[in-house]
N, C-alpha and C. Protein backbone atom coordinates (compact mmCIF):
# COMPACT_ATOMS: atom_id res chain seq x y z
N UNK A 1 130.08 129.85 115.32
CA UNK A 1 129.87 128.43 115.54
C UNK A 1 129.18 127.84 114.30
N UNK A 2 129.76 126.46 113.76
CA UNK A 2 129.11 126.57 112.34
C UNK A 2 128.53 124.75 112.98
N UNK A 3 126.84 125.03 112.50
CA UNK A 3 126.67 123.96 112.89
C UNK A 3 125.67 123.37 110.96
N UNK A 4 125.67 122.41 111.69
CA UNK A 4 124.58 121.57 110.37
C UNK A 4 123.49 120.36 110.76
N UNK A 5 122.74 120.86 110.11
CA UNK A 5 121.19 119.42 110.22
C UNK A 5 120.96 118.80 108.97
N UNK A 6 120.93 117.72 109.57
CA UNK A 6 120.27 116.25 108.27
C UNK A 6 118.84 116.52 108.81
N UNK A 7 118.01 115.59 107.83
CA UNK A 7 117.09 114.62 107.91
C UNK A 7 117.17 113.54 107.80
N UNK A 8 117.24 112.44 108.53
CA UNK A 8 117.04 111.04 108.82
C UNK A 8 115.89 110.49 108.62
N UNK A 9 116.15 108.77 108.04
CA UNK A 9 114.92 107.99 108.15
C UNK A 9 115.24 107.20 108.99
N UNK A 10 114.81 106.56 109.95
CA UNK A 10 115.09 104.76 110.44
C UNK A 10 114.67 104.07 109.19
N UNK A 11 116.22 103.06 108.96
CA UNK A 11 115.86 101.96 107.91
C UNK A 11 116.01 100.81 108.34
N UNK A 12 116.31 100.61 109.94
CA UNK A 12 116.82 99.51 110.19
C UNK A 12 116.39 99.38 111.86
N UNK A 13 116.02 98.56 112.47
CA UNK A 13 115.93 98.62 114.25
C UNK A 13 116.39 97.22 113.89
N UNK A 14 117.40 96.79 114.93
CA UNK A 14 117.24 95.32 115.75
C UNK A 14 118.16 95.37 116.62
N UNK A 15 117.80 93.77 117.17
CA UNK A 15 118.48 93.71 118.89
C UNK A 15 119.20 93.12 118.83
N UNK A 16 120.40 92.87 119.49
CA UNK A 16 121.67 92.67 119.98
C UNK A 16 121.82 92.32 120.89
N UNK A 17 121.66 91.23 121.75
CA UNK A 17 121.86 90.94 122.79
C UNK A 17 121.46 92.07 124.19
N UNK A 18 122.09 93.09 124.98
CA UNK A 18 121.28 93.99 125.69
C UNK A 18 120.72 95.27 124.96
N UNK A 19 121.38 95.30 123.59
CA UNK A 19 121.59 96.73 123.09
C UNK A 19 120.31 96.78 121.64
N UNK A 20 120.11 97.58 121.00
CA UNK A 20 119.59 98.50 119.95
C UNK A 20 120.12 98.76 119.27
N UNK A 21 120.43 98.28 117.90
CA UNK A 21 121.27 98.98 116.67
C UNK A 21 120.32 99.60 115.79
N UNK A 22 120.29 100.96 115.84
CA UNK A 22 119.44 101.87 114.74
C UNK A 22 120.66 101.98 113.54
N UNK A 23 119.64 102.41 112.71
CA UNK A 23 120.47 103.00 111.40
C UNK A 23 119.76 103.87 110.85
N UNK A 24 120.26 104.96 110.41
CA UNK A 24 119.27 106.14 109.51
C UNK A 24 119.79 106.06 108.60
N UNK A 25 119.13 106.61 107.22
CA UNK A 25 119.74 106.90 106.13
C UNK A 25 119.13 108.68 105.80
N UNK A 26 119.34 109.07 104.87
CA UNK A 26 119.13 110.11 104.48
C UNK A 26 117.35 109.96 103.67
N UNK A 27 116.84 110.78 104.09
CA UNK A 27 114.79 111.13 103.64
C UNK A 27 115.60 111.10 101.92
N UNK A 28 114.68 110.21 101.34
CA UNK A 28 114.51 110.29 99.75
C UNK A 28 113.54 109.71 99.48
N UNK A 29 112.48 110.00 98.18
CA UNK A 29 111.70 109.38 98.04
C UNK A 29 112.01 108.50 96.53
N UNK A 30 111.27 107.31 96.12
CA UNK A 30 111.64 106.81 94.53
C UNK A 30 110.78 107.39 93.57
N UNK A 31 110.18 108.79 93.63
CA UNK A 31 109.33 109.67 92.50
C UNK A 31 109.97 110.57 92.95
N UNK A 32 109.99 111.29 91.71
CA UNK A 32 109.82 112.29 91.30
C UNK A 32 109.51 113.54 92.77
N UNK A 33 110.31 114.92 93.08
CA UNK A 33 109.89 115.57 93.79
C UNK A 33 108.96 116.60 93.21
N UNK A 34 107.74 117.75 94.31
CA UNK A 34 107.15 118.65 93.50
C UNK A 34 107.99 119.89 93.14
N UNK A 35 108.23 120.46 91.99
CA UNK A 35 109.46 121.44 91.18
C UNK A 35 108.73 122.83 92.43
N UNK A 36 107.66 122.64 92.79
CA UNK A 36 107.70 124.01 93.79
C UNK A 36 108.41 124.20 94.53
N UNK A 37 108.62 122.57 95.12
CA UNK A 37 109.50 122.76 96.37
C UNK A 37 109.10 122.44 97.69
N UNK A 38 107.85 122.22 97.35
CA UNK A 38 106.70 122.02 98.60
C UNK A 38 107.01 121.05 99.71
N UNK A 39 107.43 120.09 99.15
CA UNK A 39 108.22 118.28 100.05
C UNK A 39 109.78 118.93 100.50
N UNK A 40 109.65 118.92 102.09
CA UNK A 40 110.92 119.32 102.48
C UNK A 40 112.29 118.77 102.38
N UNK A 41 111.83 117.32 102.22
CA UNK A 41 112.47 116.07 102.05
C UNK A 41 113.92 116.53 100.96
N UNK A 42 112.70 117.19 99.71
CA UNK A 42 113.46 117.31 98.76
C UNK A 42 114.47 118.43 98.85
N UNK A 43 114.35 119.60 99.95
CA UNK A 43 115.80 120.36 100.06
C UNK A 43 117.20 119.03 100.34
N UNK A 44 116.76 118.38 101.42
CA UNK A 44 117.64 117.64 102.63
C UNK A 44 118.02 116.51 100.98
N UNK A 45 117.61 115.87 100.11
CA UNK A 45 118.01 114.95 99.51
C UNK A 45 118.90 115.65 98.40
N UNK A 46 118.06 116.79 98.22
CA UNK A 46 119.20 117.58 96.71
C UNK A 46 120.20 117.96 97.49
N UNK A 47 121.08 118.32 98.48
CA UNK A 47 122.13 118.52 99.27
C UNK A 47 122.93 117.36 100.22
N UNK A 48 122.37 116.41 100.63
CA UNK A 48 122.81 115.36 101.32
C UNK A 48 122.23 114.03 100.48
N UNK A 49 122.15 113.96 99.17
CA UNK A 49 121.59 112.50 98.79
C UNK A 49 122.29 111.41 99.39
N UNK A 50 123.59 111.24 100.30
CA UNK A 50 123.58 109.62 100.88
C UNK A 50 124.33 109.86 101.88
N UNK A 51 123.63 109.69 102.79
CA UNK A 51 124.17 109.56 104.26
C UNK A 51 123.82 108.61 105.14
N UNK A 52 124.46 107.90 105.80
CA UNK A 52 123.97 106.76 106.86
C UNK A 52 124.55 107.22 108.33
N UNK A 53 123.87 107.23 109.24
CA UNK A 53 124.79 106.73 110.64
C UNK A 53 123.50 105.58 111.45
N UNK A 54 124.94 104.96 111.90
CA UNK A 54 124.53 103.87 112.80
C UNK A 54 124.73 104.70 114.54
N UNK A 55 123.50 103.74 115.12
CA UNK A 55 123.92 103.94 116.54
C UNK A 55 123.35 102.72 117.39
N UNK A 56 124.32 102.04 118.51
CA UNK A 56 123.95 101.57 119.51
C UNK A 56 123.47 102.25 120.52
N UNK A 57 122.26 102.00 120.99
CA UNK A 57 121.49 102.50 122.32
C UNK A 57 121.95 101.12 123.21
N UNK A 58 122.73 101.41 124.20
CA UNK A 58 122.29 100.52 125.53
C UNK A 58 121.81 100.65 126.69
N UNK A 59 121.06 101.87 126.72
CA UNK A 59 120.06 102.29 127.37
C UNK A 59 118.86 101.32 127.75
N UNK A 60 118.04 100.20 128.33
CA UNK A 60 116.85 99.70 127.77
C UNK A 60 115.39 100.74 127.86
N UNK A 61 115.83 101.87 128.93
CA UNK A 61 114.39 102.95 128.49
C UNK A 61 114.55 103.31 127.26
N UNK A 62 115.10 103.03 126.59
CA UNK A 62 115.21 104.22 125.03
C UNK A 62 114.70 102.80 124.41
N UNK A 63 114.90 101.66 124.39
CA UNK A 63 114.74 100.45 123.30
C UNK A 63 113.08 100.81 122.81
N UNK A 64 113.03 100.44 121.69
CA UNK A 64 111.71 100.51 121.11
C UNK A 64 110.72 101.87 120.50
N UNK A 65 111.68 102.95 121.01
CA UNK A 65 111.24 104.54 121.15
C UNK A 65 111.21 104.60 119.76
N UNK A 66 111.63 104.12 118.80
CA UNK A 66 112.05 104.26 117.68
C UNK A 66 111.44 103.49 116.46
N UNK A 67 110.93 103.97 115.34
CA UNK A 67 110.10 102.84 114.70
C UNK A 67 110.47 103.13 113.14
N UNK A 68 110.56 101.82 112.12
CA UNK A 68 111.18 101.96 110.87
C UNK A 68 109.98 103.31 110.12
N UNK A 69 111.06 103.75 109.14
CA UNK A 69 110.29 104.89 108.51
C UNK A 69 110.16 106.13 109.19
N UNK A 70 110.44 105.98 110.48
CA UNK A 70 109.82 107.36 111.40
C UNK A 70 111.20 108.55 110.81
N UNK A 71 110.89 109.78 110.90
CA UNK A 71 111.85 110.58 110.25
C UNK A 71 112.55 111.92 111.48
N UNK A 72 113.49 112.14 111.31
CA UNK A 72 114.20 113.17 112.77
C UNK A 72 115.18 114.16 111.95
N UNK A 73 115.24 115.20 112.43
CA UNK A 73 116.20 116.26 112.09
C UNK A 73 117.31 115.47 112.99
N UNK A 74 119.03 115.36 112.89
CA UNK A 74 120.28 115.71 113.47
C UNK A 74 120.63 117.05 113.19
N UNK A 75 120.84 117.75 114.80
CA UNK A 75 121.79 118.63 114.42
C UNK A 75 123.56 118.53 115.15
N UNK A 76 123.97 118.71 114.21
CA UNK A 76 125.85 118.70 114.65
C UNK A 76 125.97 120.04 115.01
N UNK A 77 126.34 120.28 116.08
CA UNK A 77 126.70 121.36 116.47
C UNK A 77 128.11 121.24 117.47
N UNK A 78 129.11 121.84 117.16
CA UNK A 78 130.36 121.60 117.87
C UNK A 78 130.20 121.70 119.16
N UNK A 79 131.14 120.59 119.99
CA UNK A 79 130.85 120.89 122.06
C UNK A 79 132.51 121.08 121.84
N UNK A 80 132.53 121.38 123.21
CA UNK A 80 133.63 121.81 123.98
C UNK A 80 134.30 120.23 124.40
């Protein structure tokens, strides 16, 4: 089973009439990373530097759960 994980930022929350439009982009920072390696950020950006997904929540318990900057692993893992 071959699966894969991002790191996500929220760059975006707003409302839509009943719904929630998030947007993530891919963790990068505008300096320089540490060459140790120490900032995890910097594996997920040297391998995925630009990724976006959007999502509608129309859930209203989920509205607000979510806050700009906050950061989440995705994992894709194939379903049936």
């Amino acid at each position: 089973m071959t699966t894969m994980r991002a790191k996500v930022r929220v760059s975006e929350v707003k409302v839509s009439g009943d719904c929630e439009l998030l947007t993530f982009n891919a963790v990068a920072k505008s300096t320089s990373y540490p060459e140790d390696g120490s900032d995890e950020d910097n594996s997920y950006a040297r391998w995925s530097p630009s990724r976006e997904i959007k999502l509608t929540v129309a859930n209203p318990a989920l509205h607000g759960k979510l806050a700009i900057d906050e950061k989440f692993y995705v994992d894709f893992t194939p379903a049936n």
